[in-house]
C-alpha atoms as a PDB file:
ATOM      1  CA  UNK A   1     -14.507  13.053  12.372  1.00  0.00           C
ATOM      2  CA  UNK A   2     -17.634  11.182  11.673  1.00  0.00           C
ATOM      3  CA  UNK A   3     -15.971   8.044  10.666  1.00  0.00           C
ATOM      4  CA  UNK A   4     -12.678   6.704   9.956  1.00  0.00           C
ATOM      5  CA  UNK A   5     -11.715   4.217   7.291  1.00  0.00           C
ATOM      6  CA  UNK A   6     -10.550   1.187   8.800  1.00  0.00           C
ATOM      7  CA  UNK A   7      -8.363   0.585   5.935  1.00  0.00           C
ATOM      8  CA  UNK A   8      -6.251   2.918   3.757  1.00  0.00           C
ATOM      9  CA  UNK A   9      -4.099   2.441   0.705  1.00  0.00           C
ATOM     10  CA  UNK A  10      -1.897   4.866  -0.973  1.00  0.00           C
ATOM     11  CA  UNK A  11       0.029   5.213  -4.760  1.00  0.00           C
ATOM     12  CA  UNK A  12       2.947   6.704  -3.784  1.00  0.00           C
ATOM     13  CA  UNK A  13       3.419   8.837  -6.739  1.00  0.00           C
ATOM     14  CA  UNK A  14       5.682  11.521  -8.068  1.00  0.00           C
ATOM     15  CA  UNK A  15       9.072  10.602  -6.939  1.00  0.00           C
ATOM     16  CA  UNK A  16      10.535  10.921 -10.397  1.00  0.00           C
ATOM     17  CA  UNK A  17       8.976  13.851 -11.158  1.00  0.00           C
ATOM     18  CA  UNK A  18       9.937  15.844  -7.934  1.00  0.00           C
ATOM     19  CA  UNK A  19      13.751  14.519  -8.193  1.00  0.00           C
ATOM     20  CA  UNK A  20      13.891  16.135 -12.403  1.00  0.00           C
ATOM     21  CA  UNK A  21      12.079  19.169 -11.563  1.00  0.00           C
ATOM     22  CA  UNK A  22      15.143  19.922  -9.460  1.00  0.00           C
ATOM     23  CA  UNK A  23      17.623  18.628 -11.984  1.00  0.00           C
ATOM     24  CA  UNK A  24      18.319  15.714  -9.626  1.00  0.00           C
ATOM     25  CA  UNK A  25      18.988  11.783 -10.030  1.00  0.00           C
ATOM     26  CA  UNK A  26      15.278   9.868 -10.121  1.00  0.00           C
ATOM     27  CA  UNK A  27      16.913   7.734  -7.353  1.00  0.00           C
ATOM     28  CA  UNK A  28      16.798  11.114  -5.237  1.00  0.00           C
ATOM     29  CA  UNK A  29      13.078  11.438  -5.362  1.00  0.00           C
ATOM     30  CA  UNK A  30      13.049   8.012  -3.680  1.00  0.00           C
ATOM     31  CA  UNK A  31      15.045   8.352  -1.284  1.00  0.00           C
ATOM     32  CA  UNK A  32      13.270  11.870  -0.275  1.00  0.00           C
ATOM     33  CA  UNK A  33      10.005   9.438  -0.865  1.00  0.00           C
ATOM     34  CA  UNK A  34      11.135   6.796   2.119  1.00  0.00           C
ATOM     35  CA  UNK A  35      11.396   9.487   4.599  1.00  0.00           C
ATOM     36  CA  UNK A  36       7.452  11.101   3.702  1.00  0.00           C
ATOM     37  CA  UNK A  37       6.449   7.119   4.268  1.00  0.00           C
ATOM     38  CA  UNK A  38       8.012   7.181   7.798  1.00  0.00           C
ATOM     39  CA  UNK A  39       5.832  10.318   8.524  1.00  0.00           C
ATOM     40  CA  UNK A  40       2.976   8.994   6.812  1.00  0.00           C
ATOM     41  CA  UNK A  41       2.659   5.197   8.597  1.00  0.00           C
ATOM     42  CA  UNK A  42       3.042   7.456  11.819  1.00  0.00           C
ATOM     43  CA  UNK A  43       0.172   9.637  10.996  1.00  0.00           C
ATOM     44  CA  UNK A  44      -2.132   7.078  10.015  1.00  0.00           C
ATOM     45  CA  UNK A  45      -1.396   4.954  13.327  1.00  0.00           C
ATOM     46  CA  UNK A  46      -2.089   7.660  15.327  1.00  0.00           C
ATOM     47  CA  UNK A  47      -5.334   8.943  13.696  1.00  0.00           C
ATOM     48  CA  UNK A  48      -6.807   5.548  14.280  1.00  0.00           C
ATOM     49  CA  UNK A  49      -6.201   3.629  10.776  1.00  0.00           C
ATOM     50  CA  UNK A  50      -6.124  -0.181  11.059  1.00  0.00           C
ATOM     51  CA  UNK A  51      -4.584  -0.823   7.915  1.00  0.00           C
ATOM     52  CA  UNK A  52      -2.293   1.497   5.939  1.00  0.00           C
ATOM     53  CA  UNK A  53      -1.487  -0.531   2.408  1.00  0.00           C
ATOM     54  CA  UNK A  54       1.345   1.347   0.208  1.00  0.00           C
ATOM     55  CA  UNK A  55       1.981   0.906  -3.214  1.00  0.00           C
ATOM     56  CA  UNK A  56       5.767   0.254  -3.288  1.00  0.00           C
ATOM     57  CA  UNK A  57       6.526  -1.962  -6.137  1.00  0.00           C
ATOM     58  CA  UNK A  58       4.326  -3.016  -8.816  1.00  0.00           C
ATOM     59  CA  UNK A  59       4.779  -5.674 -11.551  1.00  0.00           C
ATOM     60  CA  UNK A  60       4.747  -3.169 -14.145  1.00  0.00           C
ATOM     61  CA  UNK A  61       8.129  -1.571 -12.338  1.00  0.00           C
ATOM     62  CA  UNK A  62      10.501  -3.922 -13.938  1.00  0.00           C
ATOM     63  CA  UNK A  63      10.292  -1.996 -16.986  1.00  0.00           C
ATOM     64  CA  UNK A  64      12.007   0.603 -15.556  1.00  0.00           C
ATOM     65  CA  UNK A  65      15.943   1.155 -16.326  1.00  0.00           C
ATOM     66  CA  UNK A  66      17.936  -1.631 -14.128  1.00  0.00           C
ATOM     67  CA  UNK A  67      19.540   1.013 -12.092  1.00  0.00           C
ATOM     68  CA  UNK A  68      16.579   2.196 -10.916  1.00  0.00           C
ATOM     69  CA  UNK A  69      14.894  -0.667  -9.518  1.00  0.00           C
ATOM     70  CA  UNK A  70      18.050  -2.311  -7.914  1.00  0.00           C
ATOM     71  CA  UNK A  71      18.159   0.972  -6.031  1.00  0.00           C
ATOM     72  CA  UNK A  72      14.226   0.561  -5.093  1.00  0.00           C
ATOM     73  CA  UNK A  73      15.127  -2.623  -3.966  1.00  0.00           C
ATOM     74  CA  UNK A  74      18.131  -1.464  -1.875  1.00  0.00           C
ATOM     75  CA  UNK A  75      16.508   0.896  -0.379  1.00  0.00           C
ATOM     76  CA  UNK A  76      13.638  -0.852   0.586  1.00  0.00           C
ATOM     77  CA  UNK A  77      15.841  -3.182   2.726  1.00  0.00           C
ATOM     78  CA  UNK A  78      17.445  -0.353   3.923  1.00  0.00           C
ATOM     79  CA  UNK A  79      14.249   0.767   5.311  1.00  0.00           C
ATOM     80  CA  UNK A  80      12.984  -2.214   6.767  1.00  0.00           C
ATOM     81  CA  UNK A  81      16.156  -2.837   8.629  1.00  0.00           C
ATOM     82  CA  UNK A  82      16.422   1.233   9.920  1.00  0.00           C
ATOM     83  CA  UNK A  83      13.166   1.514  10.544  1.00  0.00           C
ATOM     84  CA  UNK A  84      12.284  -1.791  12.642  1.00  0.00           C
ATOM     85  CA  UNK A  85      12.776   0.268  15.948  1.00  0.00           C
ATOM     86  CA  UNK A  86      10.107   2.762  14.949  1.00  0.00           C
ATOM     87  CA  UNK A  87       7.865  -0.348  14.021  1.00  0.00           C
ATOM     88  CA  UNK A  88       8.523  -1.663  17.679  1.00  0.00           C
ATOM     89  CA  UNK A  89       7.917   2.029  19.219  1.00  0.00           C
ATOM     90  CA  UNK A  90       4.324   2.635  16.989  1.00  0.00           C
ATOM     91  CA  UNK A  91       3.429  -1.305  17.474  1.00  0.00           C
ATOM     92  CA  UNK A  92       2.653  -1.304  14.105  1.00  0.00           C
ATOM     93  CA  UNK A  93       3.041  -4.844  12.074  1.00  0.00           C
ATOM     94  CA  UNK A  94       4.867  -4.864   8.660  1.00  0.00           C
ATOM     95  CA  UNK A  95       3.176  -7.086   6.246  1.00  0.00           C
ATOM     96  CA  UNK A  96       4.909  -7.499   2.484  1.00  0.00           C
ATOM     97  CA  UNK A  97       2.542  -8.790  -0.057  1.00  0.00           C
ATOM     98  CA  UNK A  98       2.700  -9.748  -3.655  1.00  0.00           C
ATOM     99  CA  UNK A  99       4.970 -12.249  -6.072  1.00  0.00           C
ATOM    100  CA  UNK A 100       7.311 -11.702  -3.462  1.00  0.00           C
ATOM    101  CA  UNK A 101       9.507 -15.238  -4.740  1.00  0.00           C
ATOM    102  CA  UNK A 102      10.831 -12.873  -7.725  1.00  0.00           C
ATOM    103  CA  UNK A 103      12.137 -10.806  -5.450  1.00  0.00           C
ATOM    104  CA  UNK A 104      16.022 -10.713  -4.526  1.00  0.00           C
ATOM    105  CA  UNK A 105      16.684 -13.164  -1.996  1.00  0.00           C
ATOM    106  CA  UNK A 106      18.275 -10.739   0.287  1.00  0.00           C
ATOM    107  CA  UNK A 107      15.262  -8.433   0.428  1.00  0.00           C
ATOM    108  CA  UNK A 108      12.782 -11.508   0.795  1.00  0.00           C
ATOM    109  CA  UNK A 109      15.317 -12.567   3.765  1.00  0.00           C
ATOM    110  CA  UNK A 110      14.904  -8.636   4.832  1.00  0.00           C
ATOM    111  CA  UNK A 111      11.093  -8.575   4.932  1.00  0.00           C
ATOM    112  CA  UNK A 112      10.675 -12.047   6.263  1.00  0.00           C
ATOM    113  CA  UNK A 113      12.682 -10.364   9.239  1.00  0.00           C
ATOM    114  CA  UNK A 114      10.621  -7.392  10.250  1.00  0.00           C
ATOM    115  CA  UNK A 115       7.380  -9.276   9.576  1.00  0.00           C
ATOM    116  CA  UNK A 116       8.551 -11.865  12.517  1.00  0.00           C
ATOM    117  CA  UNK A 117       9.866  -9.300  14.552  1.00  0.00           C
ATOM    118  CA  UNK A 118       7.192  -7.149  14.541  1.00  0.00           C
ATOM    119  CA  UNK A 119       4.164 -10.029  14.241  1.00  0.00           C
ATOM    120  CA  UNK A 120       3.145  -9.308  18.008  1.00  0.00           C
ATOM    121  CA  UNK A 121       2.170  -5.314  17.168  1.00  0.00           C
ATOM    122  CA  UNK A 122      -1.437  -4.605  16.951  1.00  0.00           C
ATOM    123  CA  UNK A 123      -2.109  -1.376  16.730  1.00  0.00           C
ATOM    124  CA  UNK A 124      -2.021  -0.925  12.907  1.00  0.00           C
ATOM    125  CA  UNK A 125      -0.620  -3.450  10.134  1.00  0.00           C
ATOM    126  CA  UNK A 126       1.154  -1.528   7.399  1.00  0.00           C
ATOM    127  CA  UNK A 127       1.208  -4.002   4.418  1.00  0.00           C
ATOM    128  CA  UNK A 128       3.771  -2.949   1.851  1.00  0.00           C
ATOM    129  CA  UNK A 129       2.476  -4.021  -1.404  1.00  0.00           C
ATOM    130  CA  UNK A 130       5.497  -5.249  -3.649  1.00  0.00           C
ATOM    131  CA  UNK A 131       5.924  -6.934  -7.311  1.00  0.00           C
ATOM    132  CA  UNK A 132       2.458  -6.752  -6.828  1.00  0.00           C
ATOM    133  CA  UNK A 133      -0.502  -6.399  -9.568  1.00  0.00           C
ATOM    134  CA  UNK A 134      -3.816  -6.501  -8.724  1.00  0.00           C
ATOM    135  CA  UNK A 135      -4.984  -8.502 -11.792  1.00  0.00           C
ATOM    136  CA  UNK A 136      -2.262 -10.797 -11.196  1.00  0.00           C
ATOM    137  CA  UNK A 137      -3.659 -11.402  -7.215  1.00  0.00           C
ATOM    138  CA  UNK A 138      -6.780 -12.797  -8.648  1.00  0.00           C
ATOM    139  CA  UNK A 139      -5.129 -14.647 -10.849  1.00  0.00           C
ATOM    140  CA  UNK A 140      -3.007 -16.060  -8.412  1.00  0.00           C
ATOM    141  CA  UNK A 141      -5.497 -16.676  -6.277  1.00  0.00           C
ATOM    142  CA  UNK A 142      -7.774 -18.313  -8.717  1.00  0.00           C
ATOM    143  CA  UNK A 143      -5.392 -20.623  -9.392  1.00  0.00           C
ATOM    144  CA  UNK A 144      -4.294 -21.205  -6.153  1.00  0.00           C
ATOM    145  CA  UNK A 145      -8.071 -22.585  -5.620  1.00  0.00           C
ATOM    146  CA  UNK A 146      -8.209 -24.568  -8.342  1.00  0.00           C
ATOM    147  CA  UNK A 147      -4.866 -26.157  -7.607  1.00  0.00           C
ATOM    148  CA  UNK A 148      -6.485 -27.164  -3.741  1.00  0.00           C
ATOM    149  CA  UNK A 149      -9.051 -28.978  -5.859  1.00  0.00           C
ATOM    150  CA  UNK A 150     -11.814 -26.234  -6.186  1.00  0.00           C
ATOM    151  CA  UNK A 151     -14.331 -27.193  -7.689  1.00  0.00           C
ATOM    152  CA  UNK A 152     -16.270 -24.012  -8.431  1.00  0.00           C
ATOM    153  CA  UNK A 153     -14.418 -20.706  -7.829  1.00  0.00           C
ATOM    154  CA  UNK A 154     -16.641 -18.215  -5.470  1.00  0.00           C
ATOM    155  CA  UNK A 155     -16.004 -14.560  -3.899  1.00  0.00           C
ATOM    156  CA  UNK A 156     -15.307 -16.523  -1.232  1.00  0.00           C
ATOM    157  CA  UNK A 157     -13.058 -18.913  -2.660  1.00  0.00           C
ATOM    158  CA  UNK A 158     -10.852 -15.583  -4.165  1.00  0.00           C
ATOM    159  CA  UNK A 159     -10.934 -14.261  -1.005  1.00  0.00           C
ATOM    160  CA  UNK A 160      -9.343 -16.700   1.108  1.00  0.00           C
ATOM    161  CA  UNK A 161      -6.536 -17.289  -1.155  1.00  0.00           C
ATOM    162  CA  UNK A 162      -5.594 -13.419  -1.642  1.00  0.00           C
ATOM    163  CA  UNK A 163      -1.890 -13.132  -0.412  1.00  0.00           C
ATOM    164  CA  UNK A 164      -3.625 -12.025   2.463  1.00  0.00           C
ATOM    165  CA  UNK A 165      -6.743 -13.272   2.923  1.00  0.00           C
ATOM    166  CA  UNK A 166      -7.666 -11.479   6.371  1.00  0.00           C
ATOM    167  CA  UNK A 167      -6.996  -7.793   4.724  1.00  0.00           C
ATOM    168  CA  UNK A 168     -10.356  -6.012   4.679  1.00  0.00           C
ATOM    169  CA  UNK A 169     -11.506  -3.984   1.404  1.00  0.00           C
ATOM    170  CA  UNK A 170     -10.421  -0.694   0.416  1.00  0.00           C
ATOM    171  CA  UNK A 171     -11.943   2.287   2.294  1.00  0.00           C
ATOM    172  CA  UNK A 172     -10.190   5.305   1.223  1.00  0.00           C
ATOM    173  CA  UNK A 173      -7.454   4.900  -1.441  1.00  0.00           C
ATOM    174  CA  UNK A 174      -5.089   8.220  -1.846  1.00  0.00           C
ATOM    175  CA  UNK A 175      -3.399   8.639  -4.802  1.00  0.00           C
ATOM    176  CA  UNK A 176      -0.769  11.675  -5.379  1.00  0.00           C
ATOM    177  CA  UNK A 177       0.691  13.493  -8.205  1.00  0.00           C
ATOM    178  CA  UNK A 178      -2.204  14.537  -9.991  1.00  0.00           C
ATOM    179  CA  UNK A 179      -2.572  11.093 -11.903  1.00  0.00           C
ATOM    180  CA  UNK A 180      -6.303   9.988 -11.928  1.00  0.00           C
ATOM    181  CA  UNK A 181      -5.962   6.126 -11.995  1.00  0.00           C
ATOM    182  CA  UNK A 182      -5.926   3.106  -9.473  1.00  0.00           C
ATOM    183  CA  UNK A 183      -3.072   1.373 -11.953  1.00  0.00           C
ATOM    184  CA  UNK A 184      -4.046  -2.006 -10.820  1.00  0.00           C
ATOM    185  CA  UNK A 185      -3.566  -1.319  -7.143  1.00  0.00           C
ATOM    186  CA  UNK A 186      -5.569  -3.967  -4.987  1.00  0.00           C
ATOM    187  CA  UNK A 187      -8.674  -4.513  -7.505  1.00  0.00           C
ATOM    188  CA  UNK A 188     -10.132  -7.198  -5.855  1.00  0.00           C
ATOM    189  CA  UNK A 189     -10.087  -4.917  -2.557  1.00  0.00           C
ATOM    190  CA  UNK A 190     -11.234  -1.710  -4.016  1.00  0.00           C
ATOM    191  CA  UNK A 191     -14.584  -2.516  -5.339  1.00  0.00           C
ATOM    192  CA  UNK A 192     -16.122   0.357  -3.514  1.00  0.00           C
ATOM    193  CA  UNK A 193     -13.630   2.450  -2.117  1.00  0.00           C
ATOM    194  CA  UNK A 194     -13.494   5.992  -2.060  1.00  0.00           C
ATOM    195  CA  UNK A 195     -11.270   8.207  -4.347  1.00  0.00           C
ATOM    196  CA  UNK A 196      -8.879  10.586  -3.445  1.00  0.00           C
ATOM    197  CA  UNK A 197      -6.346  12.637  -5.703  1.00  0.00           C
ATOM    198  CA  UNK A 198      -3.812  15.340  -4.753  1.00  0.00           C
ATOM    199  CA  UNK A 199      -1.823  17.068  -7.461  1.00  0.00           C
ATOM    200  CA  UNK A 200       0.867  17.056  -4.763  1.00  0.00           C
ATOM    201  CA  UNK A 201       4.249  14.663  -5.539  1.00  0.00           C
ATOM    202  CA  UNK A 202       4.747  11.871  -3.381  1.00  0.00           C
ATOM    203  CA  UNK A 203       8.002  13.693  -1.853  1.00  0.00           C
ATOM    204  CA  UNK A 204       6.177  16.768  -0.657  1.00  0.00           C
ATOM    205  CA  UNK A 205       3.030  15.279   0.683  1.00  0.00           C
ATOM    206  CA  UNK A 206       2.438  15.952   3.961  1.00  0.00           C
ATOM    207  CA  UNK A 207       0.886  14.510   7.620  1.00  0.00           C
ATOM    208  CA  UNK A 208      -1.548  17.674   7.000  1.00  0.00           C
ATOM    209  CA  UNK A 209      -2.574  16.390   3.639  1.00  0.00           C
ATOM    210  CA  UNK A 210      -3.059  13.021   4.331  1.00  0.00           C
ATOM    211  CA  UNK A 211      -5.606  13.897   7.513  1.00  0.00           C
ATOM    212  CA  UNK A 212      -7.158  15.984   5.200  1.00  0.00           C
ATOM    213  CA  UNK A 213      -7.869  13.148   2.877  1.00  0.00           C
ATOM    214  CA  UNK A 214      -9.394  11.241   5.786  1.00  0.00           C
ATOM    215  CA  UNK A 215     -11.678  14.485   7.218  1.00  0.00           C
ATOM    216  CA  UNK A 216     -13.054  14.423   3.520  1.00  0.00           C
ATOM    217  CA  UNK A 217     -13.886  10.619   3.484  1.00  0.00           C
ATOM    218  CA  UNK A 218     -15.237  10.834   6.892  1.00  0.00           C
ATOM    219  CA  UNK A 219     -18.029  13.168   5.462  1.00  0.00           C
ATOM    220  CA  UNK A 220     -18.940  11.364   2.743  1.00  0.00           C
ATOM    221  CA  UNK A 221     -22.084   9.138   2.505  1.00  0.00           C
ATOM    222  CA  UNK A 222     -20.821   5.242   1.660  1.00  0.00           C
ATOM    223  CA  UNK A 223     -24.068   3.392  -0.112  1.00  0.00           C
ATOM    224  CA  UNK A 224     -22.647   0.476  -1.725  1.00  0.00           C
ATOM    225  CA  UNK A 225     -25.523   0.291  -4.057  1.00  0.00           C
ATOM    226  CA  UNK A 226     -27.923   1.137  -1.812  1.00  0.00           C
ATOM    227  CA  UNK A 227     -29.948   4.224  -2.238  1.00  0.00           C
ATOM    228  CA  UNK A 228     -29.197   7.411   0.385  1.00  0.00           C
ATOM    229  CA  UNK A 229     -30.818   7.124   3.848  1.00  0.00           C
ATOM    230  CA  UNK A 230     -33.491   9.092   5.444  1.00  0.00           C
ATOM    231  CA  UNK A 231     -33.494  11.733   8.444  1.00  0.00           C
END
């Protein structure tokens, strides 16, 4: 490949969808979902990707039936308890970002966990974005400044009080089952990142797909408002 992103995010779409087409529970299409993840964070480590940021939770999930999300929450502290081991194995660091004080205390205590467990792990940082909005990051942020005593409110200012400041912007961003939106995923970060959408449901996406979505954004010509070089 020509180039890699150094940082890729991912809407994890299509879970729903893929459970009723089979006349199963939604809660099945999720729990099919966490094991494509696994694969996926493993892919993207070993293809070179510094940051992997998935789209697990977002603020506009609460409206969903009460069942549903206390099982998203369940089993994401399932996962982040089975899967510290392969963490460890893939030195990959697990990063959690977003209103994460509404959450449960039990899956705050969960994610506070792996993050210190697996804090020494540099080869890739997978942040798991959850409760999160991207509107409401800048918000947070702004006010965050302006609560230190900003007194005029910069990119830089934003920036550095992101729930985490030190995660670069938005290279490729992947988005599956055939929905063409970013749905407030990491705005502030995606100012010029590339597009990518698969028709594919989150549950049957595959290692093969996902390098494919790479290859394609490794051939493409990045200009940020420049004009296209010469030679």
């Amino acid at each position: 490949m020509n180039k890699l992103p150094v940082h890729v995010g991912v809407i994890m779409d299509g879970n729903g969808r893929w459970a009723q087409k089979r006349g199963l529970p939604r809660i099945e299409g999720h729990r099919v979902g966490a094991n494509v993840t696994v694969e996926i964070v493993k892919t993207a480590k070993r293809l070179g990707i510094k940051y992997l940021s998935l789209y697990a939770f977002s603020t506009e999930n609460w409206k969903r039936p009460k069942e549903e999300v206390e099982f998203l929450f369940n089993l994401m502290y399932e996962y982040v308890k089975s899967k510290l081991p392969l963490f460890l194995e893939e030195d990959v660091q697990f990063r959690a970002i977003g209103r994460l004080w509404q959450l449960p205390e039990y899956l705050r205590e969960g994610f506070r966990e792996i993050e210190e467990k697996t804090s020494h792990c540099k080869t890739m940082k997978a942040v798991f974005t959850v409760n999160y909005g991207g509107r409401q990051e800048i918000i947070d942020a702004v006010n965050k400044a302006l609560k230190e005593g900003a007194r005029e409110i910069t990119a830089e200012t934003i920036r550095r009080n992101l729930y985490m400041p030190e995660l670069p912007d938005l290279d490729l961003l992947i988005r599956t089952s055939g929905e063409m939106r970013i749905s407030n995923f990491l705005l502030w970060q995606s100012a010029y990142t590339e597009l990518w959408f698969t028709k594919t449901l989150w549950p049957d996406f595959t290692p093969e797909e996902f390098r494919k979505a790479v290859e394609e954004f490794s051939k493409r010509e990045r200009r940020f408002g420049g004009i296209k070089s010469e030679g």
